[in-house]
C-alpha atoms as a PDB file:
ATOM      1  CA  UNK A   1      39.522  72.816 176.329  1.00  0.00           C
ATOM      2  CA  UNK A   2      38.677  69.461 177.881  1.00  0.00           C
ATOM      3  CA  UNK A   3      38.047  68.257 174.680  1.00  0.00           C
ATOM      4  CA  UNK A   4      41.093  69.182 173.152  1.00  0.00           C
ATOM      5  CA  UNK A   5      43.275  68.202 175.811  1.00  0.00           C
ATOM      6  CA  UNK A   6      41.853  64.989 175.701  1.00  0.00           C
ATOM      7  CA  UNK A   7      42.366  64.482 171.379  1.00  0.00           C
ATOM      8  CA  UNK A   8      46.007  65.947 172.258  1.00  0.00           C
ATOM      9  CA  UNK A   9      46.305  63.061 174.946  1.00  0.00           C
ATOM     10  CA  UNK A  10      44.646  60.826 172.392  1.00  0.00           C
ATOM     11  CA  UNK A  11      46.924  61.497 169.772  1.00  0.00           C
ATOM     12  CA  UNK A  12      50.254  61.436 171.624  1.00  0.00           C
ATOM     13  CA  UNK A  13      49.008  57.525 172.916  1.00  0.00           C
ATOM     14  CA  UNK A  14      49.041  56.087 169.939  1.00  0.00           C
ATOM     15  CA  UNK A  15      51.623  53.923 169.518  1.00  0.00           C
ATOM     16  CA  UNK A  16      51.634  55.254 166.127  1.00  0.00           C
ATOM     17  CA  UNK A  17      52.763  58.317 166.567  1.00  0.00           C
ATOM     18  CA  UNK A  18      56.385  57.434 168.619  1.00  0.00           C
ATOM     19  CA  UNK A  19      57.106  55.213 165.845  1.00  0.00           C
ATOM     20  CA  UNK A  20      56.801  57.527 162.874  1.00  0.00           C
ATOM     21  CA  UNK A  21      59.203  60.072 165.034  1.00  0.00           C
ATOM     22  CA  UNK A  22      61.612  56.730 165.501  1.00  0.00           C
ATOM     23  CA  UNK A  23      61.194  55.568 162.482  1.00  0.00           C
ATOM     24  CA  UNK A  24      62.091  58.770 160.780  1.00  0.00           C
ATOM     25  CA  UNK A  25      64.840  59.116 162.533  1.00  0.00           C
ATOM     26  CA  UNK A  26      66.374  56.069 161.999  1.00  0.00           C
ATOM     27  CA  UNK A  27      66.132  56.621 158.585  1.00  0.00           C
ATOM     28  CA  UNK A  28      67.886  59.962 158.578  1.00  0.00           C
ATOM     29  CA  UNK A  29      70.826  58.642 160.523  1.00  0.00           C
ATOM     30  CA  UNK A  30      71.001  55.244 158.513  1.00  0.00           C
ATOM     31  CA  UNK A  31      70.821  57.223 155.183  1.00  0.00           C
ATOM     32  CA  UNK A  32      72.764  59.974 155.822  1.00  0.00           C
ATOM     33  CA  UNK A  33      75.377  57.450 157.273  1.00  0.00           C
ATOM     34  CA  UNK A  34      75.570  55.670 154.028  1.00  0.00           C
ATOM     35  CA  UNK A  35      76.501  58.974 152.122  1.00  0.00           C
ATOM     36  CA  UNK A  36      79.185  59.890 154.812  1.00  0.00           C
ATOM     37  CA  UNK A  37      80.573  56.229 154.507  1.00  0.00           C
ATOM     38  CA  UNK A  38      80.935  56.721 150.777  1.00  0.00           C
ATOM     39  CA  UNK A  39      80.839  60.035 150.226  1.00  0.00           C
ATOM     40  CA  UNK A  40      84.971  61.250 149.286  1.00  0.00           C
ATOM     41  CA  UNK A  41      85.874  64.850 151.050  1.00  0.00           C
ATOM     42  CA  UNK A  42      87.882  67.107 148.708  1.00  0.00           C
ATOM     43  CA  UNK A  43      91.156  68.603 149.642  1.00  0.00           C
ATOM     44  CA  UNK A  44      92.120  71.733 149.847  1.00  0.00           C
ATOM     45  CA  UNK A  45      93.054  73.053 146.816  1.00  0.00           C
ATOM     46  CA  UNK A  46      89.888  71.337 144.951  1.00  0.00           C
ATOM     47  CA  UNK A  47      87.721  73.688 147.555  1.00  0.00           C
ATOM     48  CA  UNK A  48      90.111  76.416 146.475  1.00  0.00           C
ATOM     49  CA  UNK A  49      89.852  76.259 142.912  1.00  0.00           C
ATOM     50  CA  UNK A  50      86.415  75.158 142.781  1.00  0.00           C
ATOM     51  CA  UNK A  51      85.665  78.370 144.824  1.00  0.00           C
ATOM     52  CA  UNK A  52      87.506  80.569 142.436  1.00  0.00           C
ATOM     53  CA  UNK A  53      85.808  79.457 139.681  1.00  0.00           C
ATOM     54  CA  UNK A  54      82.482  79.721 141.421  1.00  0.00           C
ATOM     55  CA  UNK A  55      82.867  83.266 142.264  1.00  0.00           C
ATOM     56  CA  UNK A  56      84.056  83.778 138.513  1.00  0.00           C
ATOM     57  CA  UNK A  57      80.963  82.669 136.868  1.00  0.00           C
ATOM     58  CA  UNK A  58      78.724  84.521 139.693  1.00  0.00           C
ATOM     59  CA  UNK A  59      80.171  87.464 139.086  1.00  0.00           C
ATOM     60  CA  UNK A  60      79.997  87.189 135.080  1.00  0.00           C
ATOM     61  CA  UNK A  61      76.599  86.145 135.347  1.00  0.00           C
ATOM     62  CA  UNK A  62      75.838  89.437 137.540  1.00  0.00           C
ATOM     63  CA  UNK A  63      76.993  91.187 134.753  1.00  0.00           C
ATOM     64  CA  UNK A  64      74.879  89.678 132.132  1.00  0.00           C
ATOM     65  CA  UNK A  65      72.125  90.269 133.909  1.00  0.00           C
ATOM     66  CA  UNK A  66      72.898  93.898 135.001  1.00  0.00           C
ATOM     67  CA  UNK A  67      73.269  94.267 131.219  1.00  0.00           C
ATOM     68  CA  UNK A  68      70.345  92.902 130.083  1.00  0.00           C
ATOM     69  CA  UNK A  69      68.509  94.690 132.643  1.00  0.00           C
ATOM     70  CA  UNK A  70      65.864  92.018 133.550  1.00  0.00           C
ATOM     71  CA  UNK A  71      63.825  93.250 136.258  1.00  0.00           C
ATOM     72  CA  UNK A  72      64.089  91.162 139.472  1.00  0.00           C
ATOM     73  CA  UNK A  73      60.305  90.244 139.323  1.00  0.00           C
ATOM     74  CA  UNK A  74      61.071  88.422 136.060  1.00  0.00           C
ATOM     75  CA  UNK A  75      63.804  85.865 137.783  1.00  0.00           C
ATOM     76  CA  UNK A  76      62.695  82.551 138.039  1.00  0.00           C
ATOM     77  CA  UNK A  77      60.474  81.388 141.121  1.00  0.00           C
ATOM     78  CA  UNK A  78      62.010  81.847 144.069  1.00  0.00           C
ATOM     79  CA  UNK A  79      64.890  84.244 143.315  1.00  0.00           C
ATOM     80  CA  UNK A  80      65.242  86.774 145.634  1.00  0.00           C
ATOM     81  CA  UNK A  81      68.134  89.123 143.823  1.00  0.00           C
ATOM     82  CA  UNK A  82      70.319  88.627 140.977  1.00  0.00           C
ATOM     83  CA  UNK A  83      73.033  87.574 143.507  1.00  0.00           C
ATOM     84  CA  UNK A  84      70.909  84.848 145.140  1.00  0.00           C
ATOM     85  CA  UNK A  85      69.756  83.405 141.514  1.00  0.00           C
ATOM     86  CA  UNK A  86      73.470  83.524 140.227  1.00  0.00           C
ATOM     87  CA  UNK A  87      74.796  81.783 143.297  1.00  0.00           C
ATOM     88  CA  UNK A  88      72.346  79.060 142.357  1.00  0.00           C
ATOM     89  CA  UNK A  89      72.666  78.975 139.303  1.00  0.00           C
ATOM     90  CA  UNK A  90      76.448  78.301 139.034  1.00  0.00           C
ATOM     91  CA  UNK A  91      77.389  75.342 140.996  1.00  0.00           C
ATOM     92  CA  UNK A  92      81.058  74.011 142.198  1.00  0.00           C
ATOM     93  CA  UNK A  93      82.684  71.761 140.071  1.00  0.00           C
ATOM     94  CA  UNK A  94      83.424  68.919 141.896  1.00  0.00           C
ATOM     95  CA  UNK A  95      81.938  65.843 143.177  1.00  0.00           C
ATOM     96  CA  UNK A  96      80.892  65.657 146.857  1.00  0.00           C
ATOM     97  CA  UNK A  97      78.597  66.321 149.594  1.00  0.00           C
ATOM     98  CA  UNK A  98      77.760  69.849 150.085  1.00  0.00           C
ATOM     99  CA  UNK A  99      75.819  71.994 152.100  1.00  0.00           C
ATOM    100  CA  UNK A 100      74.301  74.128 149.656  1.00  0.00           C
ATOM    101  CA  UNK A 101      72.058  70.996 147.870  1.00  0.00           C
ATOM    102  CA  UNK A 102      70.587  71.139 151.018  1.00  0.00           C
ATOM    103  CA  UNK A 103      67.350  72.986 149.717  1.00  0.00           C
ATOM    104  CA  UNK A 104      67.083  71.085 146.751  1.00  0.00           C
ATOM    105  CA  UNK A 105      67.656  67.572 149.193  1.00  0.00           C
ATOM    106  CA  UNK A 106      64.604  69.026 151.588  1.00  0.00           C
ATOM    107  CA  UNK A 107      62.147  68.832 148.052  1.00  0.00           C
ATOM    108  CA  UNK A 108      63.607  65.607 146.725  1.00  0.00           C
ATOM    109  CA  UNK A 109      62.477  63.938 150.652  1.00  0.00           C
ATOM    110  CA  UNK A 110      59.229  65.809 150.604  1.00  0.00           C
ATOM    111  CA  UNK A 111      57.177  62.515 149.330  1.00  0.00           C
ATOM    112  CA  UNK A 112      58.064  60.822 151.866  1.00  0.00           C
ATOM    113  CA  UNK A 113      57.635  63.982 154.347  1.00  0.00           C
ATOM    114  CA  UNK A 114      54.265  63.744 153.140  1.00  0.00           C
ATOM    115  CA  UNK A 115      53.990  59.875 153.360  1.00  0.00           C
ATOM    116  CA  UNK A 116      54.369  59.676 156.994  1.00  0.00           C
ATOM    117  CA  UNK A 117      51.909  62.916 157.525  1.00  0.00           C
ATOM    118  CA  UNK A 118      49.194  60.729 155.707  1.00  0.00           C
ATOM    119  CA  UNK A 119      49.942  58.067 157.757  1.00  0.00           C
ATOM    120  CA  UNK A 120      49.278  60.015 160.648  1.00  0.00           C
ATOM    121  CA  UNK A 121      46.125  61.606 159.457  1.00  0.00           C
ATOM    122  CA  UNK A 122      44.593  58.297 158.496  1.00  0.00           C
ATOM    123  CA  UNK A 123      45.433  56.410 161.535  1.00  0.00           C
ATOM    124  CA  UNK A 124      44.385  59.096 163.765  1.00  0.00           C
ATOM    125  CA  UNK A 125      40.763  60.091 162.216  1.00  0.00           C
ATOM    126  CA  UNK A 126      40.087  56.078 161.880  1.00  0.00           C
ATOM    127  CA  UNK A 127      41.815  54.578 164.980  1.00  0.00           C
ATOM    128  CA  UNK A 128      38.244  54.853 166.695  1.00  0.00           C
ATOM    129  CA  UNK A 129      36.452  53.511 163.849  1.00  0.00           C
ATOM    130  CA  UNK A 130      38.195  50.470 164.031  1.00  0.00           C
ATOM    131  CA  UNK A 131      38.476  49.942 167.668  1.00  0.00           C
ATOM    132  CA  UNK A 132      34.815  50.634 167.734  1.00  0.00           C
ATOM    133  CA  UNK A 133      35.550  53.578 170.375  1.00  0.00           C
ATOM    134  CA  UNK A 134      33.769  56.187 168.773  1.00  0.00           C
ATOM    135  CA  UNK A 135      30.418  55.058 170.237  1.00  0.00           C
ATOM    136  CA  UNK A 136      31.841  56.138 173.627  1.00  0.00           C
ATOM    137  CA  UNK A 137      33.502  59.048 172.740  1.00  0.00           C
ATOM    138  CA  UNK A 138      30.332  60.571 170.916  1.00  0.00           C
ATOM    139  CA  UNK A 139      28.521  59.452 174.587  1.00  0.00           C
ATOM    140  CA  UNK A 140      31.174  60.945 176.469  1.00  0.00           C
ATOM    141  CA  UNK A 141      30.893  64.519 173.482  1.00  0.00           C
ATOM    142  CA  UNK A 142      27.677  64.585 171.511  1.00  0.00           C
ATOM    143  CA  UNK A 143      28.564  67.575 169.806  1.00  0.00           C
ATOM    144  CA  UNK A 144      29.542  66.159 166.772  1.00  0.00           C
ATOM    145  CA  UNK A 145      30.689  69.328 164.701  1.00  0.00           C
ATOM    146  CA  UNK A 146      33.160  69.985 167.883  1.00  0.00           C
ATOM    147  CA  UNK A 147      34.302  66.679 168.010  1.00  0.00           C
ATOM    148  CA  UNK A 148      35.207  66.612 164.019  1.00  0.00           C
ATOM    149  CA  UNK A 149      36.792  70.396 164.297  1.00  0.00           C
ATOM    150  CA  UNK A 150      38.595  69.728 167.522  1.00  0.00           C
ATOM    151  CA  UNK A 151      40.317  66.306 165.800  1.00  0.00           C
ATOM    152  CA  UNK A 152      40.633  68.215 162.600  1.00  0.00           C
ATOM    153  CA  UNK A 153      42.960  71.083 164.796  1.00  0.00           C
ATOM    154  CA  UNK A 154      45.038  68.195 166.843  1.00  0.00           C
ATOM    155  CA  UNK A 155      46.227  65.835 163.708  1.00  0.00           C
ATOM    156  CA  UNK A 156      46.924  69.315 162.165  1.00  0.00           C
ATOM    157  CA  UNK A 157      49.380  70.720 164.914  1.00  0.00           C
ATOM    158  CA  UNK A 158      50.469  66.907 165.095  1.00  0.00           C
ATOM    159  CA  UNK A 159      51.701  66.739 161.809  1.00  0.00           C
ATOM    160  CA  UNK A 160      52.993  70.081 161.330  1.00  0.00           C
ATOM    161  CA  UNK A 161      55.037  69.834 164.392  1.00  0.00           C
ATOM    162  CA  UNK A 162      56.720  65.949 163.635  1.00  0.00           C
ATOM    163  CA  UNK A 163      57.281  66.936 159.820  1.00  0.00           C
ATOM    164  CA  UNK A 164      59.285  70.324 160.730  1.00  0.00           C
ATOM    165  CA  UNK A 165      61.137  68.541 163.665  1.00  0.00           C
ATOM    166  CA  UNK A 166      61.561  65.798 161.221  1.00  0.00           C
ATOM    167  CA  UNK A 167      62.631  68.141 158.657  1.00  0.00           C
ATOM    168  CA  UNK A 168      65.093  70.300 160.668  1.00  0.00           C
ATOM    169  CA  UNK A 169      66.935  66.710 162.219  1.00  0.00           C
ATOM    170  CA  UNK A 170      67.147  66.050 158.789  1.00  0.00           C
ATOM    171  CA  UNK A 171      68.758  69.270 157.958  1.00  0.00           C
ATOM    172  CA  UNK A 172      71.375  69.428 160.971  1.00  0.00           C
ATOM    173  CA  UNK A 173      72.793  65.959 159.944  1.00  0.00           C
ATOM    174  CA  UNK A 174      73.555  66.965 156.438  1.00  0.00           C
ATOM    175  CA  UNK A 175      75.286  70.119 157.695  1.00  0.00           C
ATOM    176  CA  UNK A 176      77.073  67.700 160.086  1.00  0.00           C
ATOM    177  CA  UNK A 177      78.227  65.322 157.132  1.00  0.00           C
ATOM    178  CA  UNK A 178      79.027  68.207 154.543  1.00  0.00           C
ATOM    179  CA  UNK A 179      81.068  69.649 157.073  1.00  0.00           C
ATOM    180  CA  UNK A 180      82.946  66.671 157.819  1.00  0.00           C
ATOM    181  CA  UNK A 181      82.682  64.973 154.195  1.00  0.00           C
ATOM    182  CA  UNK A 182      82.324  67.653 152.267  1.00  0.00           C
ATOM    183  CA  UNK A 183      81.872  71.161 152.160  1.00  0.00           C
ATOM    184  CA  UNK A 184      79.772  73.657 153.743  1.00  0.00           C
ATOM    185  CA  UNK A 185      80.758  76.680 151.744  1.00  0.00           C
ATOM    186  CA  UNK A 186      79.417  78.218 148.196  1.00  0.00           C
ATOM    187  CA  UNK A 187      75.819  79.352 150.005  1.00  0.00           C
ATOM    188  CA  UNK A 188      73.697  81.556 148.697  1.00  0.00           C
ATOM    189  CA  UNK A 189      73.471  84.781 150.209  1.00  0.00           C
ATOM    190  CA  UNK A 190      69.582  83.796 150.993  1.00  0.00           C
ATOM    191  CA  UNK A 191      70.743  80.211 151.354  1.00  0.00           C
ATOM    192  CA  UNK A 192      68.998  79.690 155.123  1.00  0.00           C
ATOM    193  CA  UNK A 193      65.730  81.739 154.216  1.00  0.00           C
ATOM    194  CA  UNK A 194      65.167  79.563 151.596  1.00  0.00           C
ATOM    195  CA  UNK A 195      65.543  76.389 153.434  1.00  0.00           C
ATOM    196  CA  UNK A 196      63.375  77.573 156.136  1.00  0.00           C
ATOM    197  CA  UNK A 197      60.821  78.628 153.513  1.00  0.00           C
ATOM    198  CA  UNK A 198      61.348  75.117 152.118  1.00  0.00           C
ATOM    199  CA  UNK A 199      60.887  73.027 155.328  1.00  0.00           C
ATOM    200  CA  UNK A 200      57.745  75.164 156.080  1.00  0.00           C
ATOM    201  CA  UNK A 201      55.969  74.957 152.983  1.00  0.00           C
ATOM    202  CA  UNK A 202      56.109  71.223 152.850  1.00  0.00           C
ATOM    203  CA  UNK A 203      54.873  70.771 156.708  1.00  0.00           C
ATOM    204  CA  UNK A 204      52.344  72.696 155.268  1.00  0.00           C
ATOM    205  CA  UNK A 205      51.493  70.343 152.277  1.00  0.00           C
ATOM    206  CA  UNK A 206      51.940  67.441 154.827  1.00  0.00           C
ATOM    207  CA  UNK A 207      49.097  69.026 157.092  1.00  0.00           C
ATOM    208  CA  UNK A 208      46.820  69.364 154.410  1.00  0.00           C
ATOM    209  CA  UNK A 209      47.643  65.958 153.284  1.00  0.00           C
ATOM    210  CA  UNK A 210      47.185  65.044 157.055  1.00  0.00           C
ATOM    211  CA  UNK A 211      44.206  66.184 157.333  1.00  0.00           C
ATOM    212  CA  UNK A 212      42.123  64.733 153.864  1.00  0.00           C
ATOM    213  CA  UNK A 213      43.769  61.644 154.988  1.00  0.00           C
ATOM    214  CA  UNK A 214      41.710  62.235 158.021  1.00  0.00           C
ATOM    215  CA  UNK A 215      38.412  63.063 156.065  1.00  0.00           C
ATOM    216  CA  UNK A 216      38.443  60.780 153.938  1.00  0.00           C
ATOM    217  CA  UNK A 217      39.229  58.161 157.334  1.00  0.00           C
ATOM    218  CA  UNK A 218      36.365  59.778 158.567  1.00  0.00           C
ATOM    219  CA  UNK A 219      33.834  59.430 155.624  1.00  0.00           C
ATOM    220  CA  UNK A 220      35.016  56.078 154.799  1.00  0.00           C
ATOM    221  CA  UNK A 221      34.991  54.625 158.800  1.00  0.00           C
ATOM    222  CA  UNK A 222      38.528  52.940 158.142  1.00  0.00           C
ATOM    223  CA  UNK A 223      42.539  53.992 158.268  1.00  0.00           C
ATOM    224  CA  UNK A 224      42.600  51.667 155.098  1.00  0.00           C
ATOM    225  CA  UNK A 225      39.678  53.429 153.247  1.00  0.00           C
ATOM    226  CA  UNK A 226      41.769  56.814 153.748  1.00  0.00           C
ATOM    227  CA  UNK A 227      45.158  55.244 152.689  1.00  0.00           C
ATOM    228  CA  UNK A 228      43.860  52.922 149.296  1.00  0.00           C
ATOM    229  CA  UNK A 229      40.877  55.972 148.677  1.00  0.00           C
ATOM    230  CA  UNK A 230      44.392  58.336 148.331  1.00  0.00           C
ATOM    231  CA  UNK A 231      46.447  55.968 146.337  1.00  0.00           C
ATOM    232  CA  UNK A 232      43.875  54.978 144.210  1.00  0.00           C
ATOM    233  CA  UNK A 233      43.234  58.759 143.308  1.00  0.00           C
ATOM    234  CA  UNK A 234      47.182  59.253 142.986  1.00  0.00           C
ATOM    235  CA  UNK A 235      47.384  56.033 140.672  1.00  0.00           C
ATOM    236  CA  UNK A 236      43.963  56.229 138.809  1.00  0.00           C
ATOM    237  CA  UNK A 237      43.365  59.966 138.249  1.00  0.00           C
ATOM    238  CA  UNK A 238      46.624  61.972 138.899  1.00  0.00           C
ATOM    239  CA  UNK A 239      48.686  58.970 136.760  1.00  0.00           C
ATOM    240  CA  UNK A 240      46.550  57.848 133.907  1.00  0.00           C
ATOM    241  CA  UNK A 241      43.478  60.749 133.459  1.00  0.00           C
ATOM    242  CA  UNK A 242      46.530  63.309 133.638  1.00  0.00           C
ATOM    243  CA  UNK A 243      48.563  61.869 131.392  1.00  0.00           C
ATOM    244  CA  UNK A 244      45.604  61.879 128.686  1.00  0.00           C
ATOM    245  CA  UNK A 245      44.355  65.044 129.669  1.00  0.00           C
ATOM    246  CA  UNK A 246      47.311  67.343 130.586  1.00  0.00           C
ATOM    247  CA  UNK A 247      45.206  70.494 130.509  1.00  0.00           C
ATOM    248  CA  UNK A 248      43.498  68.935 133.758  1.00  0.00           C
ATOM    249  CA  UNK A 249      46.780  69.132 135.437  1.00  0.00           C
ATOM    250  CA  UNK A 250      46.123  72.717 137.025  1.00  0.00           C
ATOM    251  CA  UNK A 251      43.039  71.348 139.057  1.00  0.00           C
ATOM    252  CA  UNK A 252      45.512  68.088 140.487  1.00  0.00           C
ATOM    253  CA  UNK A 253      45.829  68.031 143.950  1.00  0.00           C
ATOM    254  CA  UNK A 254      49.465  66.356 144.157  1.00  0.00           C
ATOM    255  CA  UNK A 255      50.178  68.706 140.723  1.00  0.00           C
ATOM    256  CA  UNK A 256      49.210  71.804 142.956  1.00  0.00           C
ATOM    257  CA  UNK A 257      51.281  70.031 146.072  1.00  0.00           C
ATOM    258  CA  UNK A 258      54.782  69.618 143.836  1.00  0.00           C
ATOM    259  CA  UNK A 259      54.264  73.422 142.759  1.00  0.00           C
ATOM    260  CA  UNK A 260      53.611  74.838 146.225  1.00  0.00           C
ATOM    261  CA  UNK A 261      56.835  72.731 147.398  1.00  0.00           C
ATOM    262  CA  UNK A 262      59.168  73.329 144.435  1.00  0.00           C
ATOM    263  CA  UNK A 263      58.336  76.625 143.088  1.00  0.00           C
ATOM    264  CA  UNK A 264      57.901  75.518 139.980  1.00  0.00           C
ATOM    265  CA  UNK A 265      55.317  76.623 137.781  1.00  0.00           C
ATOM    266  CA  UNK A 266      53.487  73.989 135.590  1.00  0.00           C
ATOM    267  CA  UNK A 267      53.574  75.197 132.038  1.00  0.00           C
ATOM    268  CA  UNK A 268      51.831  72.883 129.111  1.00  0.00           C
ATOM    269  CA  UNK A 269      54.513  70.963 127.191  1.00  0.00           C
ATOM    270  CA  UNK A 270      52.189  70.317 124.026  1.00  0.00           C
ATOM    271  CA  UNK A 271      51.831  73.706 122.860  1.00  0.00           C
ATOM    272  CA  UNK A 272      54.484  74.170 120.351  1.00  0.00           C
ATOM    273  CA  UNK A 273      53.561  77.812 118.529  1.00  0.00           C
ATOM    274  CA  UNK A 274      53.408  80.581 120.813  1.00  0.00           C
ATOM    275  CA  UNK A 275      54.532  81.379 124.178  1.00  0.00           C
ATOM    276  CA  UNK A 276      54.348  78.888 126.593  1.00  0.00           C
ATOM    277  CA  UNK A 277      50.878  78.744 128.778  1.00  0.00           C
ATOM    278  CA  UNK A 278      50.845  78.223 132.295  1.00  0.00           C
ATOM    279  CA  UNK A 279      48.816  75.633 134.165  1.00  0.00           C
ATOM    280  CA  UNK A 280      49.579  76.352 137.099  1.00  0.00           C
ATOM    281  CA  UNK A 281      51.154  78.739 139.042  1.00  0.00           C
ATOM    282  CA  UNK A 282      52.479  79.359 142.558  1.00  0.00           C
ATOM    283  CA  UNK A 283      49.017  81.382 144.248  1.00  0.00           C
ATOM    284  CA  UNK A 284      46.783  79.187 142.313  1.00  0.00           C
ATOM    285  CA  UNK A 285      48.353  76.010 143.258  1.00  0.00           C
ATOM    286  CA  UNK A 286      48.398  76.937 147.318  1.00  0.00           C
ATOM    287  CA  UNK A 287      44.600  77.757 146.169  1.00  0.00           C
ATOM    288  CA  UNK A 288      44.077  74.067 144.594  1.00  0.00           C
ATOM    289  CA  UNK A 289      45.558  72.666 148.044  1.00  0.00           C
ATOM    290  CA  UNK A 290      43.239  74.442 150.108  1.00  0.00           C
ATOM    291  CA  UNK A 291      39.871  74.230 148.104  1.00  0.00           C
ATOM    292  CA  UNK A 292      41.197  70.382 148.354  1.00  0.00           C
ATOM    293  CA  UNK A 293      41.021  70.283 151.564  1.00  0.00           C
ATOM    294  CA  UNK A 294      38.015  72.845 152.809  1.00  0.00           C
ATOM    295  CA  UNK A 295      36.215  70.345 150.480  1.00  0.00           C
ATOM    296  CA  UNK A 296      36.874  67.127 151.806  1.00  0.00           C
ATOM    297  CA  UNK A 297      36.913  68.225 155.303  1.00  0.00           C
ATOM    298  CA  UNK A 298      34.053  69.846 154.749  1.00  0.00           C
ATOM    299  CA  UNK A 299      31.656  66.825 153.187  1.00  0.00           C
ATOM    300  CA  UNK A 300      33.547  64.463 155.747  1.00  0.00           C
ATOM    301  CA  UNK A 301      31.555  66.833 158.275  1.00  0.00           C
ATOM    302  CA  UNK A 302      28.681  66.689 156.826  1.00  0.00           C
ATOM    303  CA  UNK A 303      28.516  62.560 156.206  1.00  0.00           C
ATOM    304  CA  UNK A 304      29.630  62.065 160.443  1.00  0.00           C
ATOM    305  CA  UNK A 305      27.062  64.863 161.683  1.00  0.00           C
ATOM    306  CA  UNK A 306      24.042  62.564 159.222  1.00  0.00           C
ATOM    307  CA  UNK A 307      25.053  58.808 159.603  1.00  0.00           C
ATOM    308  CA  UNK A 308      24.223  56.846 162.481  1.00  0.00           C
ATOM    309  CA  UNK A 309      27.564  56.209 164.396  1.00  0.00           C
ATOM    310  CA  UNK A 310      26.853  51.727 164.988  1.00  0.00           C
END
């Protein structure tokens, strides 16, 4: 417990840390400002008639499913009921800000979500490399296992807790400005589950993003070696290797990341006879993620129990 109130203390004084918070924040408020400033709020009767037309098609598309009988199983990813998927399906016709993109918004700002949580991860396993602190720490702790675990736990909770706070600010201010310059209605019956589920599953990504960032800051003795070792795998492998091999794109980790987030399966776009094959799927890309990370954290442990700490 001393330990890890002493990593939480750690943590929270880096100057770091304040500024991601302020720093996403200001970007919330400057860019949702921007769409409120331009954004054009529809009148009345374009709410009206765009909502009777809404519930028209919803309820036509109940039918043709009811009459095809597809099981509910056999909906795509993340349907929860026939209603739910028509309701998303069919969209309003108009142009403006509304409430129900909201989900869809959360995915779209997930990169940069997961951005920051890197950040984060890499500045907090190699802050102490580069101050040349970690001399005194390991005099202060020798147990170097506990040390590496306890670390491990606080940039976790760190960056699960600043990426859903981050997440539901985010989320409040576009219900603010689609109430005000848009429109809040045509929700899904399942329309808040799903953006909960949403804002969870990519504070989830962002903490196992977090903490390889920290690993690989930890193997590599250097924030910097964590950030360029990370974009040069995004770049070199994920980019180029992928795009040569897309059969390898089931064993990506930022492949397995988008699928976790979206919901989306991967399914290979070059075969052209047959059904389609899948590359990856929902369970096997949360498994990618955490092999990932076991993985990494796991040879990072090994490298800082062996070398000499100089």
């Amino acid at each position: 417990m001393r330990l890890l109130r002493s990593e939480f203390l750690r943590a929270r004084s880096r100057r770091l840390v304040p500024m991601v918070i302020i720093g996403g924040l200001v970007g919330i408020v400057i860019g949702m400002g921007i769409v409120a400033i331009t954004a054009t709020k529809p009148s009345a009767a374009e709410i009206a008639q765009a909502q009777a037309s809404f519930d028209k098609q919803v309820a036509r598309c109940e039918r043709d499913i009811a009459a095809s009988q597809i099981p509910v199983d056999e909906l795509p990813s993340g349907a929860t009921d026939p209603e739910a998927y028509c309701e998303r399906t069919w969209s309003p016709q108009f142009d403006a800000v509304l409430l129900r993109d909201l989900d869809t918004i959360l995915q779209g700002t997930a990169t940069f979500v997961i951005l920051l949580a890197v950040l984060l991860g890499a500045s907090l396993g190699g802050a102490d490399w580069t101050s040349n602190t970690m001399q005194t720490l390991l005099t202060w702790e020798p147990r170097r296992v506990r040390v590496f675990l306890v670390r491990a736990l606080v940039i976790g909770v760190c960056v699960f807790v600043i990426t859903v706070f981050l997440q539901l600010v985010f989320a409040a201010v576009t219900a603010l400005v689609a109430s005000t310059r848009g429109s809040a209605g045509f929700l899904p019956s399942d329309f808040w589950r799903s953006v909960a589920l949403t804002i969870g599953r990519v504070s989830a990504v962002s903490t196992a993003l977090g903490v390889i960032a920290y690993a690989i800051a930890m193997i590599g003795r250097s924030t910097v070696a964590a950030l360029g070792a990370l974009f040069g795998y995004l770049i070199l492998f994920e980019a180029v290797i992928a795009g040569f091999r897309p059969t390898i794109q089931g064993n990506l980790l930022v492949r397995a990341a988008i699928v976790v987030i979206t919901h989306q399966r991967i399914l290979d776009q070059t075969a052209f006879d047959g059904p389609s094959v899948v590359l990856l799927d929902v369970p096997k890309a949360w498994l990618v993620v955490g092999i990932y990370t076991l993985v990494l954290g796991a040879l990072a442990l090994v490298v800082f129990r062996r070398r000499d700490v100089t």
